[in-house]
C-alpha atoms as a PDB file:
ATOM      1  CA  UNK A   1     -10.993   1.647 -11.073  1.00  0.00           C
ATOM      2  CA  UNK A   2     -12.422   2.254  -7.719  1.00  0.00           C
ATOM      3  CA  UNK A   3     -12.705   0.431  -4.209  1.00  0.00           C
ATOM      4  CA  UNK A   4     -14.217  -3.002  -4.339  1.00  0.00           C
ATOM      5  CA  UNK A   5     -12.739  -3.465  -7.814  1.00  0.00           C
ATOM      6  CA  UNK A   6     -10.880  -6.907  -8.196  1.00  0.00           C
ATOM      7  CA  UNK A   7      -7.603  -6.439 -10.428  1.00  0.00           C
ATOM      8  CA  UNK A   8      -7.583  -7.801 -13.976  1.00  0.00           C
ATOM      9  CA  UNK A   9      -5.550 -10.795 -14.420  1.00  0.00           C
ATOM     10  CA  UNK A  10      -2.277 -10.275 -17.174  1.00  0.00           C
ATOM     11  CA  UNK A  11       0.931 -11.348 -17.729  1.00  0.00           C
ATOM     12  CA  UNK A  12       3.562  -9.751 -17.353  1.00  0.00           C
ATOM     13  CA  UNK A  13       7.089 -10.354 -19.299  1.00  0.00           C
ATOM     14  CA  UNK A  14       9.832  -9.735 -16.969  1.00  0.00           C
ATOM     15  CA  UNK A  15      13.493 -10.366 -16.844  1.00  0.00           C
ATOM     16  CA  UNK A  16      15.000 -11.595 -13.170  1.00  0.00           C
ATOM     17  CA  UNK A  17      18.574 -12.374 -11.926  1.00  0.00           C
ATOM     18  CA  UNK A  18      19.740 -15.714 -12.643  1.00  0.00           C
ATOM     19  CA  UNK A  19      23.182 -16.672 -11.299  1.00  0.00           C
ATOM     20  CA  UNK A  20      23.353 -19.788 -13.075  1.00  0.00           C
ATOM     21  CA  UNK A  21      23.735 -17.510 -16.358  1.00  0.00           C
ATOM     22  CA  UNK A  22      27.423 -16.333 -16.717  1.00  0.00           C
ATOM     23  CA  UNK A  23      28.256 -13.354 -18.634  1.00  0.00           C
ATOM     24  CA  UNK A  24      27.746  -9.728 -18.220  1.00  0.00           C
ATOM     25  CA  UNK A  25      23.788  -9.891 -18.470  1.00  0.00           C
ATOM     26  CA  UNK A  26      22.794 -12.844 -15.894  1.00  0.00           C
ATOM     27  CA  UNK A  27      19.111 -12.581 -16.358  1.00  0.00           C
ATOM     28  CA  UNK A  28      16.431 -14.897 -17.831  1.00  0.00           C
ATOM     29  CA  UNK A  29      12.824 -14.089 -18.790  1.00  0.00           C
ATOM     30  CA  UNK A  30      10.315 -15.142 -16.159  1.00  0.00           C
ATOM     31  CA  UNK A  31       6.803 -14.200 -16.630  1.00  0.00           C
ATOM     32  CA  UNK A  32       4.309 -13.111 -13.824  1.00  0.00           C
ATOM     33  CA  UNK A  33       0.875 -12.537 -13.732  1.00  0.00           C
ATOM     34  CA  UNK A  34      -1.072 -10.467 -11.153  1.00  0.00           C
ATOM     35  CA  UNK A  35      -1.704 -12.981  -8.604  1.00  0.00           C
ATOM     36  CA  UNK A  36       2.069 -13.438  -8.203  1.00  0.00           C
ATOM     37  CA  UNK A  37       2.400  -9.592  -7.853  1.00  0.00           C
ATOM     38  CA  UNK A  38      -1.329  -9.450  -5.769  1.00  0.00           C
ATOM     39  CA  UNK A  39      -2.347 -12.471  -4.051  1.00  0.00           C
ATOM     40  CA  UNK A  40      -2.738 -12.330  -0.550  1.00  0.00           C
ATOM     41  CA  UNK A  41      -0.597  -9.615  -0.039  1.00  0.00           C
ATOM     42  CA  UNK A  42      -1.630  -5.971   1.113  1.00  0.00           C
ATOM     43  CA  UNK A  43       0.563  -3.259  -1.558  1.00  0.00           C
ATOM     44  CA  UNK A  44       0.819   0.153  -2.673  1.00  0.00           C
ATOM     45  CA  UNK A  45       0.593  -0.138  -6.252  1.00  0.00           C
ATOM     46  CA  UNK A  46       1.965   3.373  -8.221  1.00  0.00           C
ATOM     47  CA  UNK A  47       2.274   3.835 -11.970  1.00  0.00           C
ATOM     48  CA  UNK A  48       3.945   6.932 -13.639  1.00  0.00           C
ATOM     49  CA  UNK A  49       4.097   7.472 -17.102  1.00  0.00           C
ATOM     50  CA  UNK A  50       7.597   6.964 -17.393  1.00  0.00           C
ATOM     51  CA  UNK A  51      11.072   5.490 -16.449  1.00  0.00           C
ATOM     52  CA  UNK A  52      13.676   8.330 -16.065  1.00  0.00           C
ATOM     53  CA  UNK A  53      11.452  11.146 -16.746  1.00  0.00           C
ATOM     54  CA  UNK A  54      12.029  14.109 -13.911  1.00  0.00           C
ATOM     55  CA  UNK A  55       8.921  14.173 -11.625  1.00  0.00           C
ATOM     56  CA  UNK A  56       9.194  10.147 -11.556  1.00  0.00           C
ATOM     57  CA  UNK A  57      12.597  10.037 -10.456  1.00  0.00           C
ATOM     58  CA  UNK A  58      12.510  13.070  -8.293  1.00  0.00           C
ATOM     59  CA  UNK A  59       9.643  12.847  -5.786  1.00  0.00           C
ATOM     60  CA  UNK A  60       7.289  10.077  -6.449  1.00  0.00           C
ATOM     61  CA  UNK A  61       9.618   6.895  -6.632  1.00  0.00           C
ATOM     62  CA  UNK A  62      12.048   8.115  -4.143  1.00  0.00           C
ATOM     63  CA  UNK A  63       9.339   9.200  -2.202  1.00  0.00           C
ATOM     64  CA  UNK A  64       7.839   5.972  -1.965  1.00  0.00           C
ATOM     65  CA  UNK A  65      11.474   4.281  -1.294  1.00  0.00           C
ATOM     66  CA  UNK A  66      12.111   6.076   1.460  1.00  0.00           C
ATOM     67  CA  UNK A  67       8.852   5.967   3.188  1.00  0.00           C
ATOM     68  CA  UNK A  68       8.999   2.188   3.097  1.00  0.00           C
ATOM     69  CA  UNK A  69       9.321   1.325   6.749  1.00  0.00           C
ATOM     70  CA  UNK A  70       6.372   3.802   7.113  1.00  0.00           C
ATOM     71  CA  UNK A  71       4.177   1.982   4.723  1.00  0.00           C
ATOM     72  CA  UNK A  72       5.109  -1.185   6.053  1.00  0.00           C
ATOM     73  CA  UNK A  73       4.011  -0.168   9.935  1.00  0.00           C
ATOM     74  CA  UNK A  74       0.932   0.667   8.474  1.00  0.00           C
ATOM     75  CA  UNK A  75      -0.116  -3.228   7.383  1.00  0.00           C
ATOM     76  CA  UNK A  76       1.691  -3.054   3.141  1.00  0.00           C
ATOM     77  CA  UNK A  77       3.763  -6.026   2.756  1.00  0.00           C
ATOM     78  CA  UNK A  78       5.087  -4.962  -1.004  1.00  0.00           C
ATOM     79  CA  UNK A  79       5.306  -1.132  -2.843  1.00  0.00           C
ATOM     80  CA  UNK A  80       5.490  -1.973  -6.669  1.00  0.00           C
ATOM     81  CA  UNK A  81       6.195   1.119  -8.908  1.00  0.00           C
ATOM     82  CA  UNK A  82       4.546   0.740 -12.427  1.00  0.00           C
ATOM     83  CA  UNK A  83       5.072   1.758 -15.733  1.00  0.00           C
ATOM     84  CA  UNK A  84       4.544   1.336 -19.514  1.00  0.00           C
ATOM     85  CA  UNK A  85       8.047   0.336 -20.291  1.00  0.00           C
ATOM     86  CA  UNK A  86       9.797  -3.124 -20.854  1.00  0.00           C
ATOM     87  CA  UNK A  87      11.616  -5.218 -18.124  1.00  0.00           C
ATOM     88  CA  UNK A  88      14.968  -4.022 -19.039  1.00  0.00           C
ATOM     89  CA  UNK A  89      14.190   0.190 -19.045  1.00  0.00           C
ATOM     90  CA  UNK A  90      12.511  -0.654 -15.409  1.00  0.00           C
ATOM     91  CA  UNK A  91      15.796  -2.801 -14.281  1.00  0.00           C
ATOM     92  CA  UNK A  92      17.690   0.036 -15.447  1.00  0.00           C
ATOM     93  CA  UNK A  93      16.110   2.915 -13.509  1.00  0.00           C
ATOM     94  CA  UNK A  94      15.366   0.825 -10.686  1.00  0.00           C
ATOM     95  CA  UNK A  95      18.988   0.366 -10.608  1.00  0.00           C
ATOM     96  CA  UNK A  96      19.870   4.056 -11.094  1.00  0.00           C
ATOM     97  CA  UNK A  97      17.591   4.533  -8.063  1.00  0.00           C
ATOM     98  CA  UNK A  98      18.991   2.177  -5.869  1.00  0.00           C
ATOM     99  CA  UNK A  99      16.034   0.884  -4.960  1.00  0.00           C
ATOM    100  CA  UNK A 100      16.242  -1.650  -2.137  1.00  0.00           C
ATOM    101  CA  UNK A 101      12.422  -1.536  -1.174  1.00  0.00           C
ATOM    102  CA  UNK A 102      10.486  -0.657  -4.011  1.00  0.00           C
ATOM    103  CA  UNK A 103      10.024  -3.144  -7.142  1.00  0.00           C
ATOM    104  CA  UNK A 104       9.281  -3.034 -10.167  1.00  0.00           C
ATOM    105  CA  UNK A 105       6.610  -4.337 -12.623  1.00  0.00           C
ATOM    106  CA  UNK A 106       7.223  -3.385 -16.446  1.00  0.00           C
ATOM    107  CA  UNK A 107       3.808  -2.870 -18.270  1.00  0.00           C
ATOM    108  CA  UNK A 108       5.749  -3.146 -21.331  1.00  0.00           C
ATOM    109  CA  UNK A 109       3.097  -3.498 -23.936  1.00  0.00           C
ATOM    110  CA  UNK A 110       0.286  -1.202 -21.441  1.00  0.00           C
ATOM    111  CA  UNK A 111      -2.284  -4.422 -21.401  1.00  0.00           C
ATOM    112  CA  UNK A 112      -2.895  -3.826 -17.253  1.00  0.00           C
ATOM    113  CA  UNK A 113      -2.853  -0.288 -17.764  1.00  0.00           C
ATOM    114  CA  UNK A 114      -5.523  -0.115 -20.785  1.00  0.00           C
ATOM    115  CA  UNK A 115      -7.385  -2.986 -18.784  1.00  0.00           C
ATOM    116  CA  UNK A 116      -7.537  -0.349 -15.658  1.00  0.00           C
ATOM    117  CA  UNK A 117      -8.886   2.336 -17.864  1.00  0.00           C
ATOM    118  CA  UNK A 118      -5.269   4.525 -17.106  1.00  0.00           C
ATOM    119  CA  UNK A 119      -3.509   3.847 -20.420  1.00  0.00           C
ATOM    120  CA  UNK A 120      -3.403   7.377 -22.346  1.00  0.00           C
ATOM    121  CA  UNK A 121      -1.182   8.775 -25.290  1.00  0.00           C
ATOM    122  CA  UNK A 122       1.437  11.136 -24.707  1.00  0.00           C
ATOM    123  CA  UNK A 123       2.229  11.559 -28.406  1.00  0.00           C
ATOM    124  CA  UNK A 124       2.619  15.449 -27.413  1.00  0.00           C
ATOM    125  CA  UNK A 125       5.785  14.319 -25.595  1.00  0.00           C
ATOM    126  CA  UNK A 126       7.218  12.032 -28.334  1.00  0.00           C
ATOM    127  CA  UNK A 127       6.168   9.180 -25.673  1.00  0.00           C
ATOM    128  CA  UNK A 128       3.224   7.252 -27.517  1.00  0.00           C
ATOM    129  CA  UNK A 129       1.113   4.981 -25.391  1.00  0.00           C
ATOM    130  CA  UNK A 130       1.627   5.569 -21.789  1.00  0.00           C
ATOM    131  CA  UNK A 131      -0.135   5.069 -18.385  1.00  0.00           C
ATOM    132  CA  UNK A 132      -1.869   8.240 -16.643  1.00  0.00           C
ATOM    133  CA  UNK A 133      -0.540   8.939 -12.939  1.00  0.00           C
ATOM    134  CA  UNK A 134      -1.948   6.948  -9.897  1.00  0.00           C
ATOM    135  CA  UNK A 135      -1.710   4.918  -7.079  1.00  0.00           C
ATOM    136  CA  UNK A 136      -3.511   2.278  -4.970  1.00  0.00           C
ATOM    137  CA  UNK A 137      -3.902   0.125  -2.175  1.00  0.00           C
ATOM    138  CA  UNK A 138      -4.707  -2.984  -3.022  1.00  0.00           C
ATOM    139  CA  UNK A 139      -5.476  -6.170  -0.656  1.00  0.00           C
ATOM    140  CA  UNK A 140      -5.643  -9.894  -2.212  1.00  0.00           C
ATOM    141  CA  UNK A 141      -5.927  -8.226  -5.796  1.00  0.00           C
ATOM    142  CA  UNK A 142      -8.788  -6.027  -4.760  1.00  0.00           C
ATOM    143  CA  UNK A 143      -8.993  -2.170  -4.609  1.00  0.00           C
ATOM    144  CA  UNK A 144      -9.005  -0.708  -1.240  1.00  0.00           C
ATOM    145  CA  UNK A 145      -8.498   2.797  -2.358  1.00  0.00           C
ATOM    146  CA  UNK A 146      -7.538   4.443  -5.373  1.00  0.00           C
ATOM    147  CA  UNK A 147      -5.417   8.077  -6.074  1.00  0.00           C
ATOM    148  CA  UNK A 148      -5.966   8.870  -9.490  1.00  0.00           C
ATOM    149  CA  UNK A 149      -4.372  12.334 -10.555  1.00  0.00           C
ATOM    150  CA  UNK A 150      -7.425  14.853 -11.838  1.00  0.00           C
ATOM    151  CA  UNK A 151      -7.748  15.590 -15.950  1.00  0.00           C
ATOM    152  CA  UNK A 152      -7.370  12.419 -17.518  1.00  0.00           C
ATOM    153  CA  UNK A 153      -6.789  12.579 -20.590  1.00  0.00           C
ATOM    154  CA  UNK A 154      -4.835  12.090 -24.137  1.00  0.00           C
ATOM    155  CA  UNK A 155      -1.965  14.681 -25.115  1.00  0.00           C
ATOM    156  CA  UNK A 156      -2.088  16.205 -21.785  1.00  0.00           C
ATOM    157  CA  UNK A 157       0.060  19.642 -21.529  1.00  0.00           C
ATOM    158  CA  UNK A 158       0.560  18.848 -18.160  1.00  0.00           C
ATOM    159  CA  UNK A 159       1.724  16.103 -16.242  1.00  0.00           C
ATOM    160  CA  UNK A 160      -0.381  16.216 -12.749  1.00  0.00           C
ATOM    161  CA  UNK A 161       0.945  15.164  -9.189  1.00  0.00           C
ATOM    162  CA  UNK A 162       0.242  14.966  -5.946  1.00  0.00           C
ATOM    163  CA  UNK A 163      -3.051  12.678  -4.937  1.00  0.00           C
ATOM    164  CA  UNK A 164      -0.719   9.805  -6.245  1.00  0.00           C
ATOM    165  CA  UNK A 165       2.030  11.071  -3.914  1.00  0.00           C
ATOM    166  CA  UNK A 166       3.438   9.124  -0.990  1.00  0.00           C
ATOM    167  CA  UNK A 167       2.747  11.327   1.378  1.00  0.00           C
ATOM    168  CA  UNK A 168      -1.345  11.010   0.198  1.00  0.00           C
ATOM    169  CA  UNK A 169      -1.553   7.579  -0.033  1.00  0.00           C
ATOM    170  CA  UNK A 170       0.324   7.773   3.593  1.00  0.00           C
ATOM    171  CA  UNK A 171      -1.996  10.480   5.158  1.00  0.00           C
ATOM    172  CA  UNK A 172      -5.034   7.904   3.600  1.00  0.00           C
ATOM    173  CA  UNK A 173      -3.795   4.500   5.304  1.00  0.00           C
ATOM    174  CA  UNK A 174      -3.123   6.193   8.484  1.00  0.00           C
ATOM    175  CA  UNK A 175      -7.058   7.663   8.567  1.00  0.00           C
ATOM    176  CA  UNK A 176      -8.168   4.043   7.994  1.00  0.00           C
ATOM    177  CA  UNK A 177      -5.719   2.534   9.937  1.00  0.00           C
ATOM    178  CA  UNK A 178      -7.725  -0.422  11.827  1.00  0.00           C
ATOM    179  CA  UNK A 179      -6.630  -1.325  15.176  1.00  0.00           C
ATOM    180  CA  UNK A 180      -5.678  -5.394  16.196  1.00  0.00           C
ATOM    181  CA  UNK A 181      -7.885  -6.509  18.752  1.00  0.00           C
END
């Protein structure tokens, strides 16, 4: 992906709070597609190759969390945090998080991922199909800038960060920061 690059259309199966449902697990199935997540609506998009897994949970979603009111001030209505894992791992560690500004969007079977040319396997890790590291800002489901992490690749040793880091895609809004007339 790149700048100019309109977003590919999928579905995505999620699973949302419903209070009508009693019981211990009050949530139904609803699915989404992009343009619910994209459409007209300026976001940080982020995807990680995993729920739970240490540099994920330690720096780049809380990162994102708790710069929220700083990416807001620069002109993003929504941060989403992405990943190929189902709706209910996501709830999970987005409720071991806390998260209160940050949501969710479970890639569960890695169709946006592949479609974005970021869907690698981690086999090396016991992980199978997984998305690479990025981030990007993304206006009415079109690419305004993208932060992919360098090496791409399958079985990668490594597990690169930092140009999909808050503070990156920060330091990049606030150099193309336009002023309201």
């Amino acid at each position: 992906m790149q700048a100019g690059m309109k977003l590919p259309e999928v579905t995505f199966h999620t699973r949302v709070r419903d209070t009508s449902i009693e019981g211990s697990n009050p949530f139904r199935w609803e699915d989404k597609t992009t343009a619910d997540f994209f459409k007209g609506k300026r976001v940080v998009l982020f995807s990680l190759p995993g729920a739970f897994t240490p540099t994920c949970s330690t720096y780049q979603l809380p990162g994102f969390e708790k710069g929220a009111d700083e990416f807001r001030a620069q002109g993003v209505d929504e941060i989403y945090c992405m990943s190929v894992n189902d709706a209910f791992v996501m709830n999970q560690w987005a409720k071991a998080q806390g998260l209160e500004n940050v949501k969710v969007i479970p890639d569960g079977s890695g169709e946006f991922t592949r479609r974005v040319g970021m869907l690698v396997r981690k086999d090396n890790l016991g992980f199978g199909l997984r998305s690479w590291r990025y981030a990007a800002v993304i206006n009415d489901g079109v690419v305004e800038a993208w932060f992919e992490e360098e090496g791409l690749m399958d079985q990668c040793p490594e597990d690169p960060y930092g140009e999909s880091s808050p503070e990156n895609v920060m330091k990049w809004l606030k150099a193309h920061a336009t002023v309201d007339a």
